[in-house]
C-alpha atoms as a PDB file:
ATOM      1  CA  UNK A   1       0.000   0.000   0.000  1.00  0.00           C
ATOM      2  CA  UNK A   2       0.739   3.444  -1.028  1.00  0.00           C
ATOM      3  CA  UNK A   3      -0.148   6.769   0.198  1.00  0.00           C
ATOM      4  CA  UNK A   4       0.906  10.224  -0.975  1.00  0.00           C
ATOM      5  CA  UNK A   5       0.372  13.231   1.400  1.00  0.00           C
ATOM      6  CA  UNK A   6       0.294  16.852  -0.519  1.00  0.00           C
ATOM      7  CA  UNK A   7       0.649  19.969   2.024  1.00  0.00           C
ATOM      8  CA  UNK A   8       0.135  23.450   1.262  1.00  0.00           C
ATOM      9  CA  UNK A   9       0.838  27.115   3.139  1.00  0.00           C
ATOM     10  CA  UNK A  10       1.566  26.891   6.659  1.00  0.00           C
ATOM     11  CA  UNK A  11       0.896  23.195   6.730  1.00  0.00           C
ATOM     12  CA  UNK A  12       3.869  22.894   4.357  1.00  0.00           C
ATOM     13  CA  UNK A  13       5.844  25.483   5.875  1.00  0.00           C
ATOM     14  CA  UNK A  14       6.080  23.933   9.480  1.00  0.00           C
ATOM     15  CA  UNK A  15       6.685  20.636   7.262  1.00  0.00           C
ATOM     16  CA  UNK A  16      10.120  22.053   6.087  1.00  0.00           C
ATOM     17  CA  UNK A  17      10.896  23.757   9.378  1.00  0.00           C
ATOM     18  CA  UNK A  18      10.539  20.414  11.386  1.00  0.00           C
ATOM     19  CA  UNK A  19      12.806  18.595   8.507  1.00  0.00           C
ATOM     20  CA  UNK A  20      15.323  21.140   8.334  1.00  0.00           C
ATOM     21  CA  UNK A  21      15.536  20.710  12.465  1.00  0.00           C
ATOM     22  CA  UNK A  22      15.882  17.076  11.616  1.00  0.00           C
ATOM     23  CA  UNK A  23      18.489  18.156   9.210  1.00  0.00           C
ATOM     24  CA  UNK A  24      20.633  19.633  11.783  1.00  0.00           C
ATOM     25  CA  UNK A  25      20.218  16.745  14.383  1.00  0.00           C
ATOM     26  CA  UNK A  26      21.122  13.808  12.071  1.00  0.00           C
ATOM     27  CA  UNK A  27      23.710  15.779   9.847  1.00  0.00           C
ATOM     28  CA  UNK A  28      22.348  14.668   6.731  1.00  0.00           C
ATOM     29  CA  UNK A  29      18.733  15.790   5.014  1.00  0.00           C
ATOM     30  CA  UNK A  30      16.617  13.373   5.695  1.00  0.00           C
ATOM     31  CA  UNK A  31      13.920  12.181   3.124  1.00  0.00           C
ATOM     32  CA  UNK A  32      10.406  13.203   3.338  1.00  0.00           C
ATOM     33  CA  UNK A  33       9.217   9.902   3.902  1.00  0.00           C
ATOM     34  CA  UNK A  34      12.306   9.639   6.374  1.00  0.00           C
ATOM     35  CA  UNK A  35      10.861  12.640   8.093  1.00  0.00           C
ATOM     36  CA  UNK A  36       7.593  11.391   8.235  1.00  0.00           C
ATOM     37  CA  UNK A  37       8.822   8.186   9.841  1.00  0.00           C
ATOM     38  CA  UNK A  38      10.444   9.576  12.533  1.00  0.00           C
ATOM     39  CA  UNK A  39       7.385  11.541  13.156  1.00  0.00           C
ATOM     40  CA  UNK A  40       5.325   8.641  13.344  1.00  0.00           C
ATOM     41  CA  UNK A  41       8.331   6.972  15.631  1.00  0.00           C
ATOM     42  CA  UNK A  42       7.993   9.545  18.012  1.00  0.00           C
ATOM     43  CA  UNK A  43       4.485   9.747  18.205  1.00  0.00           C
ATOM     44  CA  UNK A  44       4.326   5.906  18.884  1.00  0.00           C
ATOM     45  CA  UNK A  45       6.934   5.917  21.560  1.00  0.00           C
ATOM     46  CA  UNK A  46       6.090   9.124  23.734  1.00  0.00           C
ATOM     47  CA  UNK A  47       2.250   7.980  25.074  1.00  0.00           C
ATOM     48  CA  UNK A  48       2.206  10.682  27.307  1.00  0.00           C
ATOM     49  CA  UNK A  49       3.352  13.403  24.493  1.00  0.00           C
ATOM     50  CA  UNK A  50       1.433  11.606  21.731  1.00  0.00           C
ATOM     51  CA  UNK A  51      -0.330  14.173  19.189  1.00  0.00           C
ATOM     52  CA  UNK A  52      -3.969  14.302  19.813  1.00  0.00           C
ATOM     53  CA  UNK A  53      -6.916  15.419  17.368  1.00  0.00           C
ATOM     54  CA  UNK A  54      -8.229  17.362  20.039  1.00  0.00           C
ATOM     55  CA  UNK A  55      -5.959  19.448  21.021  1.00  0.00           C
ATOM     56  CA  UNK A  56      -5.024  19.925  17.566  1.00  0.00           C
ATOM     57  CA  UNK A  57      -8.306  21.825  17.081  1.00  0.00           C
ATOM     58  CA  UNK A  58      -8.218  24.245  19.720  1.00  0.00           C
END
């Protein structure tokens, strides 16, 4: 399975400012679907700190 992900304005823009932070912390630039990983890593790993929909939408 396959999934492509388009982002535009400041969705995008926070996009390339968390992969360039990534950028400077691994020393190399990371792919997108690297970047996406590692998001999805640390979302699966911090319970406590995981992203959630609600708070999201305040």
């Amino acid at each position: 399975m396959t999934s492509h992900i388009k982002l535009y304005g400041s969705k995008s823009d926070r996009f390339e400012e968390i992969k360039h932070s990534m950028e400077q912390q691994l020393g190399y630039e990371p792919s997108n679907p690297e970047v996406v990983g590692l998001i999805m890593a640390a979302y699966e790993t911090e319970e406590t700190n995981a992203l959630r929909v609600d708070n999201a939408l305040r």
